[in-house]
PDB file of N, CA and C in Angstrom:
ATOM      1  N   UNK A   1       1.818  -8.333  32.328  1.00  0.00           N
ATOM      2  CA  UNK A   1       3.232  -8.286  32.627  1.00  0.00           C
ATOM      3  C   UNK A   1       3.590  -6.907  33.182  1.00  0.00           C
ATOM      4  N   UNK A   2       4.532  -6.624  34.043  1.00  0.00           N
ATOM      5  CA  UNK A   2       4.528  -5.917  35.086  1.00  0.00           C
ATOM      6  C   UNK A   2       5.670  -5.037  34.370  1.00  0.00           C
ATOM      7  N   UNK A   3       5.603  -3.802  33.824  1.00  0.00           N
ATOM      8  CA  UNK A   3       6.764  -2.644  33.425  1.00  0.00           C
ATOM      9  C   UNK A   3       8.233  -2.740  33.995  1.00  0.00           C
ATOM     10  N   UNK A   4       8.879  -2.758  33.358  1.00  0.00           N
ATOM     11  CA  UNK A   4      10.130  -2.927  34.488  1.00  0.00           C
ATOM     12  C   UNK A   4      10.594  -1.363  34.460  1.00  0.00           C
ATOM     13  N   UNK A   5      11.357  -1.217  35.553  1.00  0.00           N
ATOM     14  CA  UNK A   5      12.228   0.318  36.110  1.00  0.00           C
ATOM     15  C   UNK A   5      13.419   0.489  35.469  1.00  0.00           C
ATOM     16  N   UNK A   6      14.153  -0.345  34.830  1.00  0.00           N
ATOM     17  CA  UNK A   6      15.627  -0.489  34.372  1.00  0.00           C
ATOM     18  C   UNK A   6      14.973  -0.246  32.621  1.00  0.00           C
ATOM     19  N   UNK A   7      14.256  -2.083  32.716  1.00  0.00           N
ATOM     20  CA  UNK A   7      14.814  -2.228  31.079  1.00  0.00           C
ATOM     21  C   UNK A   7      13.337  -1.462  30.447  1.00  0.00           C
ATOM     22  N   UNK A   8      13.848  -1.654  28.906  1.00  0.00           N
ATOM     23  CA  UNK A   8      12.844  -1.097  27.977  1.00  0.00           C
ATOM     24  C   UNK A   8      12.955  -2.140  27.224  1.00  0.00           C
ATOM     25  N   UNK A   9      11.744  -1.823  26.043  1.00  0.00           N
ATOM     26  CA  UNK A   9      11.917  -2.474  24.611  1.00  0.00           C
ATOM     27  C   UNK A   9      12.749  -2.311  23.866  1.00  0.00           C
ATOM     28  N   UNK A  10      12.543  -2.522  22.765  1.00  0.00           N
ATOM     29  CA  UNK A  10      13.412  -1.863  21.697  1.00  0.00           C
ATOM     30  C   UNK A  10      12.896  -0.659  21.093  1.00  0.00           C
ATOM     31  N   UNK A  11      11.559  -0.820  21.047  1.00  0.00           N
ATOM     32  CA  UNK A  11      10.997   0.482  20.296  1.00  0.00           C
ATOM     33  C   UNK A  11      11.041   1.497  21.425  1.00  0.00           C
ATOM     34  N   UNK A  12      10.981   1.407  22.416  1.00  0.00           N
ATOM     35  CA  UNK A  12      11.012   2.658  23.745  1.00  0.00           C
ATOM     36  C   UNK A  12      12.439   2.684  23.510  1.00  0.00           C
ATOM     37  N   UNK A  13      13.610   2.453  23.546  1.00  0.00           N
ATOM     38  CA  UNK A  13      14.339   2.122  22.863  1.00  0.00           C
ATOM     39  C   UNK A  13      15.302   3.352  21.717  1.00  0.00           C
ATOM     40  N   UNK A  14      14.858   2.989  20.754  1.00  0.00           N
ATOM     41  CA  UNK A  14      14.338   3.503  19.711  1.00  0.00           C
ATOM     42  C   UNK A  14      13.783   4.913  19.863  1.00  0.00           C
ATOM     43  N   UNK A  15      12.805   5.383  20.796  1.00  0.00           N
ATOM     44  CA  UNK A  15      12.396   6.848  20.458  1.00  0.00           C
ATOM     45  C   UNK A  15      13.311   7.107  21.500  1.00  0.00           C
ATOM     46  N   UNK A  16      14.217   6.472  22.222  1.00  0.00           N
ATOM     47  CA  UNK A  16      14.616   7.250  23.637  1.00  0.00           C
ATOM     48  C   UNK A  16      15.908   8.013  22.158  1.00  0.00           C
ATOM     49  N   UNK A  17      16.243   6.327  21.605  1.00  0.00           N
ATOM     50  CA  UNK A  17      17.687   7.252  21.075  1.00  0.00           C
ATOM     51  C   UNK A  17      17.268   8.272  20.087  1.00  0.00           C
ATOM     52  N   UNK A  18      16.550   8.420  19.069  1.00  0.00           N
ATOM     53  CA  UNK A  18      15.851   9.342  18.051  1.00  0.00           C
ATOM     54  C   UNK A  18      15.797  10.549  19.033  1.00  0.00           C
ATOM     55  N   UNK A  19      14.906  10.418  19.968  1.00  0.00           N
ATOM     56  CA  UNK A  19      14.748  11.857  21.309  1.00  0.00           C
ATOM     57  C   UNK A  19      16.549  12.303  21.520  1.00  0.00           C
ATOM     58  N   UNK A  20      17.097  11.470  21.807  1.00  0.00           N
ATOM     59  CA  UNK A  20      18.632  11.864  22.050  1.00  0.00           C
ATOM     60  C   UNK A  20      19.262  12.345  21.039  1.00  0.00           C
ATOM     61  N   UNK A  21      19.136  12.022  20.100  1.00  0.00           N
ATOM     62  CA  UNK A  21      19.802  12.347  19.045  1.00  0.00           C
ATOM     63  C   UNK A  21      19.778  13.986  18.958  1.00  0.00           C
ATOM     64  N   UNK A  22      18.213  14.991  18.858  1.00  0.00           N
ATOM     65  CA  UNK A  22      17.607  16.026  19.125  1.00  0.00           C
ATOM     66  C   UNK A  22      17.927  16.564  20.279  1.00  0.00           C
ATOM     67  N   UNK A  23      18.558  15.435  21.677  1.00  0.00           N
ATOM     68  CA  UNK A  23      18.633  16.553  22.617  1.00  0.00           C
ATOM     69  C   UNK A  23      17.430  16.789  23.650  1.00  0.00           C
ATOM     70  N   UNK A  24      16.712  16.170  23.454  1.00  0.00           N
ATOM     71  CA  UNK A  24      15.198  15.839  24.353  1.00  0.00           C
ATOM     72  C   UNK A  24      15.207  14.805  24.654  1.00  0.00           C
ATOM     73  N   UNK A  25      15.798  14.005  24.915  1.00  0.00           N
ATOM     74  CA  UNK A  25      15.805  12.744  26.123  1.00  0.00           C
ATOM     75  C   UNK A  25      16.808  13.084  27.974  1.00  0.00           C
ATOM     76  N   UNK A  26      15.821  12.476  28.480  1.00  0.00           N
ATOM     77  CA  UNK A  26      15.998  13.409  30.103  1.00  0.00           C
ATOM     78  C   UNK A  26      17.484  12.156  30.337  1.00  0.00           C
ATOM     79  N   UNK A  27      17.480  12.538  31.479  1.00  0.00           N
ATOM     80  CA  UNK A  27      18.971  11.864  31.707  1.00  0.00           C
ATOM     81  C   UNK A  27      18.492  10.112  32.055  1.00  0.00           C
ATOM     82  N   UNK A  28      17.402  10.243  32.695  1.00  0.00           N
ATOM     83  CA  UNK A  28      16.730   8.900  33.439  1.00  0.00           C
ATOM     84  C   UNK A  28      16.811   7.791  31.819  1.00  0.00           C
ATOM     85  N   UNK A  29      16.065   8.499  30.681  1.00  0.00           N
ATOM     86  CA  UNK A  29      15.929   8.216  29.732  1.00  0.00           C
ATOM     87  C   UNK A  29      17.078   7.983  28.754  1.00  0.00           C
ATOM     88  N   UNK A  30      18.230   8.631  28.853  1.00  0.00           N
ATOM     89  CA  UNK A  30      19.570   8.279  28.143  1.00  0.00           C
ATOM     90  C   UNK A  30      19.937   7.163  29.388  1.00  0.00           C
ATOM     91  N   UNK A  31      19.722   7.223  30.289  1.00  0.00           N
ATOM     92  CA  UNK A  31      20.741   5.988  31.314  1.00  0.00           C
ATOM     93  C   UNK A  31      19.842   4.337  31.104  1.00  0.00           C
ATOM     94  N   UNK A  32      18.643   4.333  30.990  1.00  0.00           N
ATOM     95  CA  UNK A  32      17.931   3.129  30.341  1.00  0.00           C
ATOM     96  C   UNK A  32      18.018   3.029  29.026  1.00  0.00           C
ATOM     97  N   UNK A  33      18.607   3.923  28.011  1.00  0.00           N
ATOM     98  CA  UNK A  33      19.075   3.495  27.032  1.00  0.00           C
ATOM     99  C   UNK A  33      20.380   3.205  26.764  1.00  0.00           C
ATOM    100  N   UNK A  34      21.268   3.517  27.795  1.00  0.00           N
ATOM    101  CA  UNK A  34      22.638   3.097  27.744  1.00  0.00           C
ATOM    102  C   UNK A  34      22.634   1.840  28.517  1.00  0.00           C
ATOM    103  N   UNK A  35      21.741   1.057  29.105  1.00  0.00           N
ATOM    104  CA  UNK A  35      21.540  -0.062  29.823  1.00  0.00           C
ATOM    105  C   UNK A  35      21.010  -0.928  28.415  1.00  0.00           C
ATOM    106  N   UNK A  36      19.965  -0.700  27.615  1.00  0.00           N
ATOM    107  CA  UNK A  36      19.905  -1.384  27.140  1.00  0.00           C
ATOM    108  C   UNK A  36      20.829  -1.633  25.735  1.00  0.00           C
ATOM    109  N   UNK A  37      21.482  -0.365  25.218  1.00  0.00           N
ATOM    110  CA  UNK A  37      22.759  -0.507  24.274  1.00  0.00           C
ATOM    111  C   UNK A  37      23.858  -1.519  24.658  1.00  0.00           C
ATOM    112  N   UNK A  38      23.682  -1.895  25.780  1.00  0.00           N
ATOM    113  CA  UNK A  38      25.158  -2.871  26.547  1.00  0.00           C
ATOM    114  C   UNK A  38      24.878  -4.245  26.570  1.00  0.00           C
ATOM    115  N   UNK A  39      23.376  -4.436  25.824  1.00  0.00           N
ATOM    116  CA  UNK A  39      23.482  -6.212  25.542  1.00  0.00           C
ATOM    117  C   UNK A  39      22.616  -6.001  24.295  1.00  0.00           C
ATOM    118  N   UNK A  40      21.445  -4.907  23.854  1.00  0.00           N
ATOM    119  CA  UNK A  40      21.107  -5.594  22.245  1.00  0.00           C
ATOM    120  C   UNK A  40      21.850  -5.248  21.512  1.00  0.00           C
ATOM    121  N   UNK A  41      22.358  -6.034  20.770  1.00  0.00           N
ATOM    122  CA  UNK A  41      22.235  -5.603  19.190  1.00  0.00           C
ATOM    123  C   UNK A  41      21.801  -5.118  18.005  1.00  0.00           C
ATOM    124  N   UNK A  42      20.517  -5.395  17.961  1.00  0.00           N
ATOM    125  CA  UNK A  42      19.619  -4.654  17.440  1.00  0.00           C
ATOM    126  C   UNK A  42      19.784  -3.148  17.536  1.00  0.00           C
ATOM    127  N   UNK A  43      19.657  -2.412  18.567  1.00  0.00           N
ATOM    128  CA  UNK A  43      19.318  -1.438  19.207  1.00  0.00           C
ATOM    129  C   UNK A  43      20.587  -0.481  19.058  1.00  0.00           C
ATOM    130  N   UNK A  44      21.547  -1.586  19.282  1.00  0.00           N
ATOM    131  CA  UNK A  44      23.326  -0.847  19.235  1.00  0.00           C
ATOM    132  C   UNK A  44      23.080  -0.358  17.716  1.00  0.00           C
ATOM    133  N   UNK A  45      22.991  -1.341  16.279  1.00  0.00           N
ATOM    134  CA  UNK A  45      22.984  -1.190  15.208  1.00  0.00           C
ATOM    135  C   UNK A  45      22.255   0.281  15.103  1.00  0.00           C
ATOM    136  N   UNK A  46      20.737  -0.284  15.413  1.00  0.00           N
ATOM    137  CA  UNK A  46      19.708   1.223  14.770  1.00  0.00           C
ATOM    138  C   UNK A  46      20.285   2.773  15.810  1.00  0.00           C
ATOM    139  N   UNK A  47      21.002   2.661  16.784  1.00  0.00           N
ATOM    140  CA  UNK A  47      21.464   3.973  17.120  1.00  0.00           C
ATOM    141  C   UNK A  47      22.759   4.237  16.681  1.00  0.00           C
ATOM    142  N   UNK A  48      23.806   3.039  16.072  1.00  0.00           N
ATOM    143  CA  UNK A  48      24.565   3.676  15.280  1.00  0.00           C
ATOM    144  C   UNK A  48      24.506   3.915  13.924  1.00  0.00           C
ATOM    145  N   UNK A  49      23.630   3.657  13.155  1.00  0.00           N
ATOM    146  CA  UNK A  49      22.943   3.934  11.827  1.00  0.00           C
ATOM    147  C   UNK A  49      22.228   5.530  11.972  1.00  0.00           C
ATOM    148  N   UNK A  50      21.749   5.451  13.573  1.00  0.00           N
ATOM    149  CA  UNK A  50      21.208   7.222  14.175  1.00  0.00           C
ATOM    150  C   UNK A  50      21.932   8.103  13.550  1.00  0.00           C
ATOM    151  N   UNK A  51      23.209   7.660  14.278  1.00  0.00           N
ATOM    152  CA  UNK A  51      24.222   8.843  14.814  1.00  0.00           C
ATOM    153  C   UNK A  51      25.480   8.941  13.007  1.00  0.00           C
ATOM    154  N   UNK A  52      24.983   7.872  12.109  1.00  0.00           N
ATOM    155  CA  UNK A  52      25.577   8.021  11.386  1.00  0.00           C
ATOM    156  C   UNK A  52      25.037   8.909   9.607  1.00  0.00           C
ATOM    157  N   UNK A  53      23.586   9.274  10.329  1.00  0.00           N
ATOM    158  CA  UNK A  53      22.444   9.592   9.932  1.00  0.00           C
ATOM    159  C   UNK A  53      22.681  11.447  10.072  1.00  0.00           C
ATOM    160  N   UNK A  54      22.465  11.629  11.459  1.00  0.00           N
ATOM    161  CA  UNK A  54      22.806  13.126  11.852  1.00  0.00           C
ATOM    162  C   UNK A  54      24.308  13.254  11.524  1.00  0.00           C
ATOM    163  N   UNK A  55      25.365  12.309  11.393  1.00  0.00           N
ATOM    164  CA  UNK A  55      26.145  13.131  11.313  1.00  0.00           C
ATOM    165  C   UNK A  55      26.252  14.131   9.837  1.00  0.00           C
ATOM    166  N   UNK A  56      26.096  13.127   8.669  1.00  0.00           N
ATOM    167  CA  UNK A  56      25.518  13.011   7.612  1.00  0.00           C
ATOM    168  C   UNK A  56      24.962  14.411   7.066  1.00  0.00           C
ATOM    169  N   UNK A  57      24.006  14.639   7.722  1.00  0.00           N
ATOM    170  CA  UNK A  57      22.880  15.713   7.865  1.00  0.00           C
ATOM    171  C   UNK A  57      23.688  17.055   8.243  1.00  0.00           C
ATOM    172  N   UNK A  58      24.657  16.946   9.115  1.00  0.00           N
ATOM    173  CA  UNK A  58      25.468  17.954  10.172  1.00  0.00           C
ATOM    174  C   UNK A  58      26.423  18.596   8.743  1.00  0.00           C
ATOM    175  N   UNK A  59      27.166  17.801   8.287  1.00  0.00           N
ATOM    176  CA  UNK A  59      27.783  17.909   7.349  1.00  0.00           C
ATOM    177  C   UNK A  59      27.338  17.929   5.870  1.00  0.00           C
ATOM    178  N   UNK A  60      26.517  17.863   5.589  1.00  0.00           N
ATOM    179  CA  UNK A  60      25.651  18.209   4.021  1.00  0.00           C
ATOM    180  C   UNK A  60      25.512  19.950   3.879  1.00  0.00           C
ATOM    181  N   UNK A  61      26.120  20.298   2.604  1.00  0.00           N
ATOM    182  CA  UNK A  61      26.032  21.702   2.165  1.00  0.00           C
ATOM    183  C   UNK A  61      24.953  21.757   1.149  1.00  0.00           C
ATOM    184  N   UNK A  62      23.667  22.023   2.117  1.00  0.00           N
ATOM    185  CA  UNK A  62      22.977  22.056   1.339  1.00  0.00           C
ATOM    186  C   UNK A  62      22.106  23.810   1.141  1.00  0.00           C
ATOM    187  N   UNK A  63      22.168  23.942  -0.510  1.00  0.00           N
ATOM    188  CA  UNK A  63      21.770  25.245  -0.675  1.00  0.00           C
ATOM    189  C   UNK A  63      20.163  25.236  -0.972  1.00  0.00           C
ATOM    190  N   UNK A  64      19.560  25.674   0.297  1.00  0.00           N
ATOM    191  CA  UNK A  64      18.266  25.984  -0.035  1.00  0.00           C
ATOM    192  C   UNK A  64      17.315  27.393  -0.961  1.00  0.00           C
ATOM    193  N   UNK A  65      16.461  27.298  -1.604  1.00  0.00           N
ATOM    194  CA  UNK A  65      15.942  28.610  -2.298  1.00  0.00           C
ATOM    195  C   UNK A  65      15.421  28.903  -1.177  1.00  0.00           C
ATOM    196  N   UNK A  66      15.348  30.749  -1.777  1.00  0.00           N
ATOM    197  CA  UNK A  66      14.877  31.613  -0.570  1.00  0.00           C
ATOM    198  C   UNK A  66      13.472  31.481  -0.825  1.00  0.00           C
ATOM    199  N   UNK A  67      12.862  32.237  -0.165  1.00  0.00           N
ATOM    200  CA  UNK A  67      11.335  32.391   0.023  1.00  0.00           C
ATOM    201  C   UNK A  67      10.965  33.386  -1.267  1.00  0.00           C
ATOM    202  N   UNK A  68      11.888  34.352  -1.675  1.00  0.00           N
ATOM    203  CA  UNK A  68      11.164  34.698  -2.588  1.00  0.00           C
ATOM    204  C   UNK A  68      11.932  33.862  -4.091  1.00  0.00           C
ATOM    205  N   UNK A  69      13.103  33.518  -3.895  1.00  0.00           N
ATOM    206  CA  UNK A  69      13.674  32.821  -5.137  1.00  0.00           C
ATOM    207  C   UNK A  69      12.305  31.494  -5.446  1.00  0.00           C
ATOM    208  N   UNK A  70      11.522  31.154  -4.211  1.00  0.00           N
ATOM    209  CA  UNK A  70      10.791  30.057  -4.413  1.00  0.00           C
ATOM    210  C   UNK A  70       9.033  30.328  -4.953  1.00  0.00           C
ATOM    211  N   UNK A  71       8.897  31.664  -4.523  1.00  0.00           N
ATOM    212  CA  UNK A  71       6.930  32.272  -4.915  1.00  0.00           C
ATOM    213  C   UNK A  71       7.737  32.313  -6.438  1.00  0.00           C
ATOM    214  N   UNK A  72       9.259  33.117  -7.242  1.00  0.00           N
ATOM    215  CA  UNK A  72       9.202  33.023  -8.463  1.00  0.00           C
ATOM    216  C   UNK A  72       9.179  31.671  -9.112  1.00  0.00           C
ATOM    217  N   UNK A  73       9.791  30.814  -8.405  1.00  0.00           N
ATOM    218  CA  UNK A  73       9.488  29.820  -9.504  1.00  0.00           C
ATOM    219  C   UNK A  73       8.116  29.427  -9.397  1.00  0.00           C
ATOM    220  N   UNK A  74       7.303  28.964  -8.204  1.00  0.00           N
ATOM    221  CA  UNK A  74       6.004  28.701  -7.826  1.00  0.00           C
ATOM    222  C   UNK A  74       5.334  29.598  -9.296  1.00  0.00           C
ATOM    223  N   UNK A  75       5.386  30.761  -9.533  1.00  0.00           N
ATOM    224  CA  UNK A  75       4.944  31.724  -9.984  1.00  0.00           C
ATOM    225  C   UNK A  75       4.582  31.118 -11.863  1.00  0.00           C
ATOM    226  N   UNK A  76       6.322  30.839 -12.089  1.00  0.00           N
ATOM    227  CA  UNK A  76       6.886  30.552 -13.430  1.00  0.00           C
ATOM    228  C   UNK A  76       6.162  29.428 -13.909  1.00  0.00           C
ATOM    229  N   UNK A  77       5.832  28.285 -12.892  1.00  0.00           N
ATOM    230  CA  UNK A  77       5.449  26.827 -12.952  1.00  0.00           C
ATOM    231  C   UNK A  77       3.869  27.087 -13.445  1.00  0.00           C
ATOM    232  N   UNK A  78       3.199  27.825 -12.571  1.00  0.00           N
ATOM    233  CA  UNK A  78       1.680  28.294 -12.599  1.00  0.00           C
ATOM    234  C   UNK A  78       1.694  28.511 -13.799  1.00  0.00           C
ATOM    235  N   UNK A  79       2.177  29.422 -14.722  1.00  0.00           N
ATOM    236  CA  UNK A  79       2.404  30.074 -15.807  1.00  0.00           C
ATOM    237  C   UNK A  79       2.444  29.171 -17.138  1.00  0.00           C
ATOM    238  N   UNK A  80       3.544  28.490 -16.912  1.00  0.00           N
ATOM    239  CA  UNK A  80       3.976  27.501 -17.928  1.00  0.00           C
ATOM    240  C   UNK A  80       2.315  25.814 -17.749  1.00  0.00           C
ATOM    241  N   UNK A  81       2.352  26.035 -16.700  1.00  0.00           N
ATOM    242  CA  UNK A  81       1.137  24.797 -16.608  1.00  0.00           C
ATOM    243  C   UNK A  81      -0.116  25.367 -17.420  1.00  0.00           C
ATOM    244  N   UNK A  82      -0.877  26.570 -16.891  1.00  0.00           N
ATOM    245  CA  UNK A  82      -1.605  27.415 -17.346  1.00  0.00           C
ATOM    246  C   UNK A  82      -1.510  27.111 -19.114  1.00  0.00           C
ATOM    247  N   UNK A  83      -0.372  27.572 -19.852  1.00  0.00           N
ATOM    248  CA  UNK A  83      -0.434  27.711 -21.105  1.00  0.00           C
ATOM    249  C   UNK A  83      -0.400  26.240 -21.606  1.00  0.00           C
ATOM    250  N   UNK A  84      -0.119  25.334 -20.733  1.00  0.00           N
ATOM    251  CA  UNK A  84      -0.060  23.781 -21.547  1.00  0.00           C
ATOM    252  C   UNK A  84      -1.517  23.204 -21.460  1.00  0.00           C
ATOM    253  N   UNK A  85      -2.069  23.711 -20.319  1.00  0.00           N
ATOM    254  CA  UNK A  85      -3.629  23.176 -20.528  1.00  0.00           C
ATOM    255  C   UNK A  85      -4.891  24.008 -21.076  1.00  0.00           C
ATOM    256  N   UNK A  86      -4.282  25.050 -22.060  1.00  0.00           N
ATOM    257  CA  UNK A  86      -5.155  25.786 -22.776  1.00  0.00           C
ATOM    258  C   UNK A  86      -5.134  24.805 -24.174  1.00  0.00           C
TER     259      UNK A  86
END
């Protein structure tokens, strides 16, 4: 079966919108995925589940440990394991 120039799958699809989402999908590649968003369903669903995903992510306050707040606990854990398997 012969590739088509327009359409895609769903899974080409799929990494075009995931790639978009990041900002690394070329324009050729967002315009065959906006061709195929305009009749599946499927495809409409899993890129608005995407975009409802990053937004999600965009907006989460999340407090990470630092690098050294993290060798102390790494440190503490070693320690405490150490004395439980003596």
């Amino acid at each position: 079966m012969k590739k088509s120039l327009l359409f895609i799958t769903c899974e080409e699809a799929k990494h075009i919108c995931d790639k978009s989402q990041y900002g690394e999908a070329t324009a050729w590649e967002r315009i065959k995925l906006s061709l195929r968003l305009s009749w599946c369903r499927i495809t409409r669903a899993y890129s608005k589940r995407n975009n409802k995903l990053t937004d999600a992510m965009e907006k989460a306050e999340v407090n990470c440990l630092k690098d050294d707040e993290k060798t102390k606990l790494q440190e503490q854990f070693q320690r405490e394991l150490a004395k439980h398997q003596k």
